[in-house]
C-alpha atoms as a PDB file:
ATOM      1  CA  UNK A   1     -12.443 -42.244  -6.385  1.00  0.00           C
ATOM      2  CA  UNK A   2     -16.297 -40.910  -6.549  1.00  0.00           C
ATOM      3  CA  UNK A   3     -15.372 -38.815  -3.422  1.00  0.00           C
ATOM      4  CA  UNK A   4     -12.133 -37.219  -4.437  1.00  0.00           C
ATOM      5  CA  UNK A   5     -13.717 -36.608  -7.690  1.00  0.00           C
ATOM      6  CA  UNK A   6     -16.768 -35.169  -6.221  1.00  0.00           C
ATOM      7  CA  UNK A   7     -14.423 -33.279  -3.545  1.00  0.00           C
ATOM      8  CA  UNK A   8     -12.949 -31.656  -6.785  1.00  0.00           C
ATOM      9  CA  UNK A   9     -16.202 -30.814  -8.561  1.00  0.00           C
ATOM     10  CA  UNK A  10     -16.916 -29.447  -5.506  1.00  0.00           C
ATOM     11  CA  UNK A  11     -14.253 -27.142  -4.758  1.00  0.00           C
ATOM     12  CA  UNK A  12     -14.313 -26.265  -8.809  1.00  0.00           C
ATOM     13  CA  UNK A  13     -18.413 -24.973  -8.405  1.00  0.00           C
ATOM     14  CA  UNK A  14     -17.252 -22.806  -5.136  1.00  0.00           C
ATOM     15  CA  UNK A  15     -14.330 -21.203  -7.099  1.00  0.00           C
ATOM     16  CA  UNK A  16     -17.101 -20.146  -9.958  1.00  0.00           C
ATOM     17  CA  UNK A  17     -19.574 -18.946  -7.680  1.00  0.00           C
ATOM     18  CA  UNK A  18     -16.388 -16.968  -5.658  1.00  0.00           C
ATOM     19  CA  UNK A  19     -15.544 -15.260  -9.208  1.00  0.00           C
ATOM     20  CA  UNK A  20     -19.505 -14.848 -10.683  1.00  0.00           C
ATOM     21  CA  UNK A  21     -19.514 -12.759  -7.474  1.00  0.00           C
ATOM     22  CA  UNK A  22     -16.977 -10.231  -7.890  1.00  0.00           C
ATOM     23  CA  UNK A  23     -18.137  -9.588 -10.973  1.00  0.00           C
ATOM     24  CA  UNK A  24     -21.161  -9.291 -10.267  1.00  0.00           C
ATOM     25  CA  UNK A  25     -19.461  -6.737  -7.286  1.00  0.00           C
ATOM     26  CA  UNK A  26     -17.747  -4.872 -10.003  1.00  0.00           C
ATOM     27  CA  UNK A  27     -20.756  -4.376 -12.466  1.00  0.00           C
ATOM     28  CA  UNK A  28     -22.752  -3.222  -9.957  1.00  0.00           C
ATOM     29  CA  UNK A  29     -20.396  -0.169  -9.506  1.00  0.00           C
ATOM     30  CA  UNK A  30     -18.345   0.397 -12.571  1.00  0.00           C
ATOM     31  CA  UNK A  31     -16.216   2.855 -10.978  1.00  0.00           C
ATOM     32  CA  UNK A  32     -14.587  -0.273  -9.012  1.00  0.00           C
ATOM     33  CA  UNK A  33     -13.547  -1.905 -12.395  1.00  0.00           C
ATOM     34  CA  UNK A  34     -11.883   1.749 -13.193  1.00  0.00           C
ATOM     35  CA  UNK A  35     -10.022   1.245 -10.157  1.00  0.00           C
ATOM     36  CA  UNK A  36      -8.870  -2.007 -11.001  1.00  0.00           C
ATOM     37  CA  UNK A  37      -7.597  -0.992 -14.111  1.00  0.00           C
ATOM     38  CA  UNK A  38      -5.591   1.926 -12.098  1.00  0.00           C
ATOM     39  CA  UNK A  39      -4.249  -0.617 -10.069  1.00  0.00           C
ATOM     40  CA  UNK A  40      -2.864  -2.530 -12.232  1.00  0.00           C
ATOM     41  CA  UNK A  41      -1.823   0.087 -14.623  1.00  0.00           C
ATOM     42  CA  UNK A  42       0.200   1.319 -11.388  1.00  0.00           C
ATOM     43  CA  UNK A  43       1.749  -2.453 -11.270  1.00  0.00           C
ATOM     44  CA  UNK A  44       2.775  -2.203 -14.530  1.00  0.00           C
ATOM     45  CA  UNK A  45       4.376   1.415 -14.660  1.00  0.00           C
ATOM     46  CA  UNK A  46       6.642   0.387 -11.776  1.00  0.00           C
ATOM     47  CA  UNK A  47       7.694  -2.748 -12.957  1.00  0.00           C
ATOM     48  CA  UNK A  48       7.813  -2.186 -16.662  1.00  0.00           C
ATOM     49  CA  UNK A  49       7.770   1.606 -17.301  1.00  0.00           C
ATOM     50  CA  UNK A  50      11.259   2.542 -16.812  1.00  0.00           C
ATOM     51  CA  UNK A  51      12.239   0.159 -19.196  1.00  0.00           C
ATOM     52  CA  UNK A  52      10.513   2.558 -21.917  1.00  0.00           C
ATOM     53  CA  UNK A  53      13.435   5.669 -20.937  1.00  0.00           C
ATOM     54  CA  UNK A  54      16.716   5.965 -21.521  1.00  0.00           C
ATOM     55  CA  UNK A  55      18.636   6.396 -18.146  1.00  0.00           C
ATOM     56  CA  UNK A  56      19.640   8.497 -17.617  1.00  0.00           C
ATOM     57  CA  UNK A  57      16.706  10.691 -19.118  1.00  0.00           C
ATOM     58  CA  UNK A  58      17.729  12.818 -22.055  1.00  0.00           C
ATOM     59  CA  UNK A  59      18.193  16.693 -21.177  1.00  0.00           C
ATOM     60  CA  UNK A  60      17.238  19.416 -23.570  1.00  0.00           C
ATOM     61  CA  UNK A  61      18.976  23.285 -22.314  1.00  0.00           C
ATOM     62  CA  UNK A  62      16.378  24.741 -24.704  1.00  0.00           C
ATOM     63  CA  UNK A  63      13.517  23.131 -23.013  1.00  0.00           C
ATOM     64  CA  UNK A  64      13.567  24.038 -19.303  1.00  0.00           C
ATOM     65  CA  UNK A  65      10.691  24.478 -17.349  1.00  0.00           C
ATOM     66  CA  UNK A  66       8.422  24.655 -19.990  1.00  0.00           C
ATOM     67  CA  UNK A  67       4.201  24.097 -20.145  1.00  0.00           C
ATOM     68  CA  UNK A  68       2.500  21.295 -21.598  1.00  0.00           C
ATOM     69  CA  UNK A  69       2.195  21.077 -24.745  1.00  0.00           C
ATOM     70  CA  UNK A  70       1.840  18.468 -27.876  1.00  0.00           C
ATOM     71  CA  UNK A  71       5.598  17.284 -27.504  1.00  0.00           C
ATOM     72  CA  UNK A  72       5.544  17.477 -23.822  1.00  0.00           C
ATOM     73  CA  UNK A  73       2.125  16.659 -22.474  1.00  0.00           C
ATOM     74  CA  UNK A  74       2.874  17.723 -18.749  1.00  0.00           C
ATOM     75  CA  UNK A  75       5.358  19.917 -19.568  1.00  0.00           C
ATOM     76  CA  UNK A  76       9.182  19.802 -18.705  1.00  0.00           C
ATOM     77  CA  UNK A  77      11.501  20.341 -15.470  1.00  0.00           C
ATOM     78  CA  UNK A  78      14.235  22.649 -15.157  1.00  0.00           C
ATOM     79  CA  UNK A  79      16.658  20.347 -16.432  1.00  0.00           C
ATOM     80  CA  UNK A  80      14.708  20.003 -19.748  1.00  0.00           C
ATOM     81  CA  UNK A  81      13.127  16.260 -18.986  1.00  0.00           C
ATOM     82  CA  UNK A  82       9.638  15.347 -19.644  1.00  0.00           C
ATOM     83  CA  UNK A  83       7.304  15.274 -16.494  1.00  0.00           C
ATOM     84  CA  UNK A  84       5.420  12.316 -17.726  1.00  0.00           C
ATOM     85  CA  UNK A  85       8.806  10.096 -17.957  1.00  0.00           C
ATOM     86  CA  UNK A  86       9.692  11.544 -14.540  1.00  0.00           C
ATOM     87  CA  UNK A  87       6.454  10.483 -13.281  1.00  0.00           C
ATOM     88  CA  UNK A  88       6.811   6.954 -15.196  1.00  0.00           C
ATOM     89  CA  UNK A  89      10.722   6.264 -14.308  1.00  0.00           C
ATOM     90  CA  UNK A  90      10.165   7.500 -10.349  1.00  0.00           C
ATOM     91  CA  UNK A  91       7.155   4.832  -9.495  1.00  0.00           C
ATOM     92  CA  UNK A  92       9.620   1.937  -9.103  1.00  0.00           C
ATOM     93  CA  UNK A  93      10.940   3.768  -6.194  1.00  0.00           C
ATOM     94  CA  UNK A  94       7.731   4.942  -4.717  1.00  0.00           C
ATOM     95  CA  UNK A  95       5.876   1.708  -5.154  1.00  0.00           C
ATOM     96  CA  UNK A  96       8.299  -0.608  -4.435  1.00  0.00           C
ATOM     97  CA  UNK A  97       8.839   1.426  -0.857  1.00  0.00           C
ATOM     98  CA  UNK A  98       4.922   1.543  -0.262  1.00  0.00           C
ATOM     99  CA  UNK A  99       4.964  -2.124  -1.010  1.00  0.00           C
ATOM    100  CA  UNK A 100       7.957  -3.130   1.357  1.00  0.00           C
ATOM    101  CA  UNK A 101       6.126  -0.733   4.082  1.00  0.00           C
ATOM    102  CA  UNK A 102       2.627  -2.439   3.884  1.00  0.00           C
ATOM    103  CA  UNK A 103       4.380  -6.222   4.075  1.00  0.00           C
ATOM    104  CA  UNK A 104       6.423  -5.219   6.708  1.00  0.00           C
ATOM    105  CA  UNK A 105       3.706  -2.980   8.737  1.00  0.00           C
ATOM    106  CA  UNK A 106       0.520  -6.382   8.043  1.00  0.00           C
ATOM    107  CA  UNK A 107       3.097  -8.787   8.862  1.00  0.00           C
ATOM    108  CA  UNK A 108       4.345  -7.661  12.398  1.00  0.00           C
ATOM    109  CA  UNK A 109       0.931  -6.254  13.303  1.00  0.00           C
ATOM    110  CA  UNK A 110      -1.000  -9.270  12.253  1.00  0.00           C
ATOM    111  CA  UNK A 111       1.252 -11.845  14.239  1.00  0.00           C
ATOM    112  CA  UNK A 112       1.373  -9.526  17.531  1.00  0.00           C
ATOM    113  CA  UNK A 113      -2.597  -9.114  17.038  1.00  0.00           C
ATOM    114  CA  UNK A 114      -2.851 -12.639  16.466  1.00  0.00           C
ATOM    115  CA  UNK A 115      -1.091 -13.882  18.726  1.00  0.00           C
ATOM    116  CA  UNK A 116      -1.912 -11.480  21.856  1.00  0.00           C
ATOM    117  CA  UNK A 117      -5.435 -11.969  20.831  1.00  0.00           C
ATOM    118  CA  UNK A 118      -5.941 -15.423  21.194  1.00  0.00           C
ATOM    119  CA  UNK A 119      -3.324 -16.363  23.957  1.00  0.00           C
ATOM    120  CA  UNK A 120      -4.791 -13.567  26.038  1.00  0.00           C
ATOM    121  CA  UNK A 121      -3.338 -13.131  29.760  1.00  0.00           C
ATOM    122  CA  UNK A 122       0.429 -12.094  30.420  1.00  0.00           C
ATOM    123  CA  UNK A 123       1.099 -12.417  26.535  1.00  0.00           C
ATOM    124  CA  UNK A 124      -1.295 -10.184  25.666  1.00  0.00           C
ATOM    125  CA  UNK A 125      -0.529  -7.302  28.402  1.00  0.00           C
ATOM    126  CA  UNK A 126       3.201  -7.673  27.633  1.00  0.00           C
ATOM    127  CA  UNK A 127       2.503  -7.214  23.866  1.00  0.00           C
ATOM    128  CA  UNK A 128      -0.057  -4.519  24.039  1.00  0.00           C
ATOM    129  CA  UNK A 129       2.135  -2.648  25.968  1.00  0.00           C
ATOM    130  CA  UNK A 130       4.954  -2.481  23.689  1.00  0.00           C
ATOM    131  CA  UNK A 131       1.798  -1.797  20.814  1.00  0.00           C
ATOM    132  CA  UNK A 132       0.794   1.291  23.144  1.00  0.00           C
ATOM    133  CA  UNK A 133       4.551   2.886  23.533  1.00  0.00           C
ATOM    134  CA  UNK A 134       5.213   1.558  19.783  1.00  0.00           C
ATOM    135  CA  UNK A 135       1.676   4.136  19.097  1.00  0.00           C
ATOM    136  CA  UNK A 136       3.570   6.697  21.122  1.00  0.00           C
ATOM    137  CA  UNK A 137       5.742   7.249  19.332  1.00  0.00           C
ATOM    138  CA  UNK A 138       6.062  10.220  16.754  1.00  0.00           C
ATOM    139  CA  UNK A 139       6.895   9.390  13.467  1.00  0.00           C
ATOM    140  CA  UNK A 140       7.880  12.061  11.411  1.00  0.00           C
ATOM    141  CA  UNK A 141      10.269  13.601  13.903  1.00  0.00           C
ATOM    142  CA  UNK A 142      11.788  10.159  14.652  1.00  0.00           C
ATOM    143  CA  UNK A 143      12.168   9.878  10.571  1.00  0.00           C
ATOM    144  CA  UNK A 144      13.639  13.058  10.308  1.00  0.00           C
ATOM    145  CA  UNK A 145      16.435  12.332  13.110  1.00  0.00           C
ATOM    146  CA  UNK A 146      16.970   8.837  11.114  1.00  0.00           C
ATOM    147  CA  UNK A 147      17.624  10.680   8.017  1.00  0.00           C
ATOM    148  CA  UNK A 148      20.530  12.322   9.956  1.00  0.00           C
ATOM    149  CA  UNK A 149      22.318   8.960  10.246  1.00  0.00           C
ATOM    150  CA  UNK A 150      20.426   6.696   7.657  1.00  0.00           C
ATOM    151  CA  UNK A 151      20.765   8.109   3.894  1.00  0.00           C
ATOM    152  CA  UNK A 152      17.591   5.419   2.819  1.00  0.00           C
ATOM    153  CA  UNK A 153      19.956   4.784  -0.660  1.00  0.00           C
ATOM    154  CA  UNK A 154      16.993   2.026  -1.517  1.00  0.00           C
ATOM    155  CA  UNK A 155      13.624   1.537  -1.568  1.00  0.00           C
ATOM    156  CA  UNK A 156      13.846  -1.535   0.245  1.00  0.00           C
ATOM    157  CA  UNK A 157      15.874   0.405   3.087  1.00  0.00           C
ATOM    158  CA  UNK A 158      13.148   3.260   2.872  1.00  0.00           C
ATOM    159  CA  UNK A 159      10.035   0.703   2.834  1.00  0.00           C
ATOM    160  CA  UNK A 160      11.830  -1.454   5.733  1.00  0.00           C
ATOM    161  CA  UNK A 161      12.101   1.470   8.300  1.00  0.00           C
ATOM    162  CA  UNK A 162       8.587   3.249   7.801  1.00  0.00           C
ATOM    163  CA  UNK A 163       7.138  -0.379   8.038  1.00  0.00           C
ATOM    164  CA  UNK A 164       8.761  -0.748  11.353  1.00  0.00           C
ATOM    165  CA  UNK A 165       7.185   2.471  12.270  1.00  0.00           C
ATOM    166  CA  UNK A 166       3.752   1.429  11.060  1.00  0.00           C
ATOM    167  CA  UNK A 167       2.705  -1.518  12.769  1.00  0.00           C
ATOM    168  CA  UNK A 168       1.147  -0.688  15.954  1.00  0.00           C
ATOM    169  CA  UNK A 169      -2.031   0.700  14.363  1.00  0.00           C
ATOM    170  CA  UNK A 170      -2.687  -3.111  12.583  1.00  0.00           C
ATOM    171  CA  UNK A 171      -2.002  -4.871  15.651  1.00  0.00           C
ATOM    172  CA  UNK A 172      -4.208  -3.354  17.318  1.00  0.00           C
ATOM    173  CA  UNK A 173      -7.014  -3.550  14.961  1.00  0.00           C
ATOM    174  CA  UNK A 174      -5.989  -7.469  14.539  1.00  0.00           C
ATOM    175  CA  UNK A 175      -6.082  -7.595  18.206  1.00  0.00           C
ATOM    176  CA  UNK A 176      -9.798  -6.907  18.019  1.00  0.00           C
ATOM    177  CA  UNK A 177     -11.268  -8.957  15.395  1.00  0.00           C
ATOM    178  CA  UNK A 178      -9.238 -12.154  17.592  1.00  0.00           C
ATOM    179  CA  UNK A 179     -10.683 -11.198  20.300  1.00  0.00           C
ATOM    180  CA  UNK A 180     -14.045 -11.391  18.447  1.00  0.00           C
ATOM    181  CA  UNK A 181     -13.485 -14.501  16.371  1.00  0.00           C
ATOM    182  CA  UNK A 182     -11.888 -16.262  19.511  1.00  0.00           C
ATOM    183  CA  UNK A 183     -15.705 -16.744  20.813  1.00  0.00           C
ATOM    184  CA  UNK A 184     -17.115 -18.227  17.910  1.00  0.00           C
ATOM    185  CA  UNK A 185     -18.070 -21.904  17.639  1.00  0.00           C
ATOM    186  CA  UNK A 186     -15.454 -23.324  15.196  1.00  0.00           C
ATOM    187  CA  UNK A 187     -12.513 -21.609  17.471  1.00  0.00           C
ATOM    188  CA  UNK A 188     -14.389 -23.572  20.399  1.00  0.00           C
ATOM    189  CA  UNK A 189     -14.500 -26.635  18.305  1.00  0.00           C
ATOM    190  CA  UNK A 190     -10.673 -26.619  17.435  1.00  0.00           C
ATOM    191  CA  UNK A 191      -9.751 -25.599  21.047  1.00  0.00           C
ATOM    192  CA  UNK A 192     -12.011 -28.727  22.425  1.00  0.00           C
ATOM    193  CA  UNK A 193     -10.305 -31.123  20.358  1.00  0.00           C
ATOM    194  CA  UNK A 194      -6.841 -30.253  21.396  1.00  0.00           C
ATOM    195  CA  UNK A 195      -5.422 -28.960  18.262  1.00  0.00           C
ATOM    196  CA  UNK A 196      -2.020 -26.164  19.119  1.00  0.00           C
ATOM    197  CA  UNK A 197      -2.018 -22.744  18.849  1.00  0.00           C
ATOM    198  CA  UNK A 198      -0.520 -22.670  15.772  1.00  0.00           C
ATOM    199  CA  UNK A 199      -2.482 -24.557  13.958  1.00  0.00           C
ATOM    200  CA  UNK A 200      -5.931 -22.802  15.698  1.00  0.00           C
ATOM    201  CA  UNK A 201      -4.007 -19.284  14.353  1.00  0.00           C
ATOM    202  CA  UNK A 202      -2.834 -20.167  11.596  1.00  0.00           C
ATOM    203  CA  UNK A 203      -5.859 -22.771   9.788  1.00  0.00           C
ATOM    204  CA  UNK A 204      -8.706 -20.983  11.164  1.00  0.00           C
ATOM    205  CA  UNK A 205      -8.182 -17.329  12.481  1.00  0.00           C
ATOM    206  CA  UNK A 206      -6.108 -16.391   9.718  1.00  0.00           C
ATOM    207  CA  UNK A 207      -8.074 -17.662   6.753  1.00  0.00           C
ATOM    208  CA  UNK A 208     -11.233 -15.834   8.506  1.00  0.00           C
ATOM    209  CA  UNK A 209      -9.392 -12.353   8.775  1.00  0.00           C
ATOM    210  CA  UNK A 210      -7.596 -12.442   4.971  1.00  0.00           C
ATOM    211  CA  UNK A 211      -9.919  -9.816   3.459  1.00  0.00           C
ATOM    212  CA  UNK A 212      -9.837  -8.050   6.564  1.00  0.00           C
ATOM    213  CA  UNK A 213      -6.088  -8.041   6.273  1.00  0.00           C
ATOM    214  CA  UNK A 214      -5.789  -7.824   2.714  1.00  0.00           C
ATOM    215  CA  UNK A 215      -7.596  -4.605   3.225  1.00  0.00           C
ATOM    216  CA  UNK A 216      -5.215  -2.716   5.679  1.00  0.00           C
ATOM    217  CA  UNK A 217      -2.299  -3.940   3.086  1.00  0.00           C
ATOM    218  CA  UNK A 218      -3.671  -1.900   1.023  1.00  0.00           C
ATOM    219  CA  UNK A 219      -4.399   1.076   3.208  1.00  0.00           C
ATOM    220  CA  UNK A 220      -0.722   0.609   4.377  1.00  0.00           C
ATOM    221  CA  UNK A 221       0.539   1.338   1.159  1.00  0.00           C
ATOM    222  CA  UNK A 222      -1.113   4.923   0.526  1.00  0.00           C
ATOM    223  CA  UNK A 223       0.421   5.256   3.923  1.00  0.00           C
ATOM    224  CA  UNK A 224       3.739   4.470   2.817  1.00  0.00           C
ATOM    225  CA  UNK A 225       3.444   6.686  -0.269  1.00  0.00           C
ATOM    226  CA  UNK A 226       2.636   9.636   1.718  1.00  0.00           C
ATOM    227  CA  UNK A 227       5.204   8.815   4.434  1.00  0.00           C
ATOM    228  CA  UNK A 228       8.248   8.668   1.567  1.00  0.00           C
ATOM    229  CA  UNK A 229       6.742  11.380  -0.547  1.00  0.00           C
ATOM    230  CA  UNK A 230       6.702  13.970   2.610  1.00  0.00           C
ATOM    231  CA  UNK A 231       9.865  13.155   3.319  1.00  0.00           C
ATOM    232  CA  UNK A 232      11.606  13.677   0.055  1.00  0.00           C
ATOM    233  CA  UNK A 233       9.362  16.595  -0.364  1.00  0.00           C
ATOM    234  CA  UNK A 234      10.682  18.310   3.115  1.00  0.00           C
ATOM    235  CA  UNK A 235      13.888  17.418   1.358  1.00  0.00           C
ATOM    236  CA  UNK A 236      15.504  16.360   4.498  1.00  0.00           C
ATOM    237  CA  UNK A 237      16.742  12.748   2.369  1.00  0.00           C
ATOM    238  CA  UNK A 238      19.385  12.809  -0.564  1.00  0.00           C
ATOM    239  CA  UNK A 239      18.168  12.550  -3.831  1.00  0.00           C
ATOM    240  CA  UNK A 240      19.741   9.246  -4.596  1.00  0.00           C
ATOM    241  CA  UNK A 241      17.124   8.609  -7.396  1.00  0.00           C
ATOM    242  CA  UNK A 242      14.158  10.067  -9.018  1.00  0.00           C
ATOM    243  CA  UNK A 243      10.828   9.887  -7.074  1.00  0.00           C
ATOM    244  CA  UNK A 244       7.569  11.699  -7.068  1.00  0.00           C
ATOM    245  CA  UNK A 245       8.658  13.371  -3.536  1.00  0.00           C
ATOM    246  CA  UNK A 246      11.517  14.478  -5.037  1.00  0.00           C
ATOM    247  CA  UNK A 247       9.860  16.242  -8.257  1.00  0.00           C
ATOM    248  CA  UNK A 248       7.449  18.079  -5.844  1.00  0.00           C
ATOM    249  CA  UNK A 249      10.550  19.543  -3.930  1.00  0.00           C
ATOM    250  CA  UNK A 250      11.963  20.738  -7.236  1.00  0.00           C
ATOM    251  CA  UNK A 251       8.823  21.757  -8.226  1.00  0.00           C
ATOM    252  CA  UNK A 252       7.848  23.841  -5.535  1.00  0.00           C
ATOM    253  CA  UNK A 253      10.857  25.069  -4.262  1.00  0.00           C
ATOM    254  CA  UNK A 254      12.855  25.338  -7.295  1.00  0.00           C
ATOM    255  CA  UNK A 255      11.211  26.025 -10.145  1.00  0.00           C
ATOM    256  CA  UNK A 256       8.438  27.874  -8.733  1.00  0.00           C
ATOM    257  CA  UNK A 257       5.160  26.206  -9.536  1.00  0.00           C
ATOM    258  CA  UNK A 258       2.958  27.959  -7.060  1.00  0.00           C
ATOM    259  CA  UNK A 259       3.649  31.003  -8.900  1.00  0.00           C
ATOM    260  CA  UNK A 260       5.534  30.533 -12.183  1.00  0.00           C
ATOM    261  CA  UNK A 261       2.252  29.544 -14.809  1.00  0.00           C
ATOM    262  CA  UNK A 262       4.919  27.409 -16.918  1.00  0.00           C
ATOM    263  CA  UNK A 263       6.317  25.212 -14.356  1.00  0.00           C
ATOM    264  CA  UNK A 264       2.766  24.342 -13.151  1.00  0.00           C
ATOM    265  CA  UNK A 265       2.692  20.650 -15.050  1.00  0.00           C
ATOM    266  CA  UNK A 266       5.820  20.133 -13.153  1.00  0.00           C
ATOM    267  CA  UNK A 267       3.566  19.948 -10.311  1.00  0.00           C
ATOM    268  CA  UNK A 268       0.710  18.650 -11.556  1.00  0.00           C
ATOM    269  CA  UNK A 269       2.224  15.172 -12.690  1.00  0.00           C
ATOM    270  CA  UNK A 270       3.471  13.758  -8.936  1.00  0.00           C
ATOM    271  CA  UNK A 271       0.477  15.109  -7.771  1.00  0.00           C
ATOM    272  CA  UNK A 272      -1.809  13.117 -10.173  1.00  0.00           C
ATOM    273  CA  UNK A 273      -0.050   9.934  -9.613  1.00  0.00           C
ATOM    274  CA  UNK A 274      -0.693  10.292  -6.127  1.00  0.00           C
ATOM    275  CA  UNK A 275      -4.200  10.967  -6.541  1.00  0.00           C
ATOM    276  CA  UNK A 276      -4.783   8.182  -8.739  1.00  0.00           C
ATOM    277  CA  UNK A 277      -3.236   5.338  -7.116  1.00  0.00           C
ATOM    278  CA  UNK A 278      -5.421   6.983  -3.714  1.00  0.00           C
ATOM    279  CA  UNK A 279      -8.226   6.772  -5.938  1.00  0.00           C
ATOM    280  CA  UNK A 280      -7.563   3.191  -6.952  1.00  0.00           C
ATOM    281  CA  UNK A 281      -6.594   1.656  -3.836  1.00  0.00           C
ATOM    282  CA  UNK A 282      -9.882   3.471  -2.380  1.00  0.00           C
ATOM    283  CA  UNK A 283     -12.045   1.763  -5.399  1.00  0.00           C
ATOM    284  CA  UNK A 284     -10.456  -1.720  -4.739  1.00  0.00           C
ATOM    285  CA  UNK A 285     -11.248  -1.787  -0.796  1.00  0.00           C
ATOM    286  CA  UNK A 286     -14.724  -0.674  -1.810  1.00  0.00           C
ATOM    287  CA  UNK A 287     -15.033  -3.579  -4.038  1.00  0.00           C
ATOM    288  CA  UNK A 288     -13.106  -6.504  -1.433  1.00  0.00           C
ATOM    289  CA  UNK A 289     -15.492  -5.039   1.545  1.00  0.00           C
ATOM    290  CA  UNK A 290     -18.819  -6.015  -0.812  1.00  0.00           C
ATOM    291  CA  UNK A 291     -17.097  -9.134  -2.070  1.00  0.00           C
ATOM    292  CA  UNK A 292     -16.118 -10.163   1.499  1.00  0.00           C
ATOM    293  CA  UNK A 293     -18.977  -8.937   3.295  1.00  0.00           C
ATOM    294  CA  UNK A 294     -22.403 -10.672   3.401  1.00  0.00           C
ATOM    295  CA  UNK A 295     -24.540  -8.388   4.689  1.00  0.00           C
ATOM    296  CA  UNK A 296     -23.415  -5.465   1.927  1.00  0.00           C
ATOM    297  CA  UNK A 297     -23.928  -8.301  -0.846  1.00  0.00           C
ATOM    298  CA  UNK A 298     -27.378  -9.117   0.168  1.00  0.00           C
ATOM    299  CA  UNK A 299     -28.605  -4.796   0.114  1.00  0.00           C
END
């Protein structure tokens, strides 16, 4: 009983040193806790904010294309809606898309990297190969012929092909840091005492390469945005439902913005969103490379 409760003391003293840490992280740079808060704002405009609009949004004839103003902070499209509930109502697409391309994209290229990494050998030529023609491959002009045949009605169905497009970059990075872990003393230890692949990969490579991959999660997902956003944008893909892609096509190409003055907020509000959640994501993996790194901790 003394040692489980001492185990559990323990464990409970780690966890508050773990946490005194990142704060400490954050209040060393306040401009990390700002992203934080973008972050999580961002969570909570795609989950929650469209419940705040009607849907569809209300139209107003008299009202199209108009400038910011007290009413209409960003201004209004050329259907009469306000930018900012465009903006607000179109991040459940966008985010949930970035999200299913960054699960998708870690996932595959972690196991491959994992796995090739460690077993080494025929595995590892066989698997790197396919990485190398997988890297090969273009991806915009293989998108655009899939938009041909594939109308991406979801952002599931959008996130799930751009994540499949997405993953040789993380395996090979993966790849790497295996090979690089695989030499160190506790991999030696496990492999000495017989223990299986899976449990070497999955107990003590993994747990040592979380932040690492926790990291290119989040990288993955301002690479999804952009991916989904450009494409919409190029308008090659139906506008099933309202996105931030999609209001920059309009935008742009529609209304004008680059040279009508009163369609400029139009523009503006995609383009902030974007910028933000870039600027977040960027804050966040500045703050997790600190928390996670040793060496950075101790300057």
């Amino acid at each position: 009983m003394s040692v489980l409760l001492e185990s559990t003391s323990t464990s409970a003293a780690m966890r508050r040193n773990f946490w005194s840490g990142v704060w400490r992280v954050m209040k060393r740079k306040p401009s990390r806790l700002v992203g934080v808060v973008l972050m999580a704002g961002f969570v909570f405009m795609g989950l929650f904010g469209p419940l705040f609009y009607a849907d569809p949004l209300p139209r107003d004839p008299s009202m199209l294309t108009r400038p910011p103003s007290w009413e209409h902070w960003l201004g209004t499209d050329d259907q009469g809606r306000d930018v900012i509930a465009l903006v607000v109502t179109g991040s459940r697409y966008v985010l949930l898309a970035a999200l299913v391309t960054a699960v998708i994209t870690v996932v595959l290229g972690t196991a491959i990297g994992l796995f090739s990494g460690f077993k080494r050998g025929r595995w590892d030529t066989v698997l790197m190969r396919l990485t190398d023609m997988k890297l090969t491959i273009p991806g915009l002009p293989l998108l655009l012929v899939l938009s041909t045949v594939w109308k991406f009605n979801s952002a599931v169905q959008m996130g799930l092909v751009l994540g499949l497009l997405s993953w040789g970059g993380v395996a090979r990075a993966v790849r790497a840091q295996t090979l690089s872990l695989r030499e160190r003393g506790f991999i030696e230890a496990a492999r000495g005492l017989g223990l299986s692949t899976t449990h070497i990969v999955g107990k003590e490579l993994l747990p040592s390469m979380a932040p690492y991959i926790a990291m290119n999660m989040l990288i993955a997902i301002t690479g999804g945005v952009y991916s989904q956003v450009g494409l919409f944008f190029l308008g090659v893909l139906p506008y099933e439902s309202n996105n931030w892609g999609q209001m920059l096509n309009t935008a742009v190409f529609r209304s004008g913005a680059l040279t009508v003055p009163s369609a400029l907020g139009f523009l503006l509000g995609p383009l902030l969103a974007i910028l933000l959640l870039t600027l977040a994501i960027v804050l966040v993996i500045d703050a997790m490379d600190e928390i996670f790194n040793p060496r950075l901790r101790e300057e």
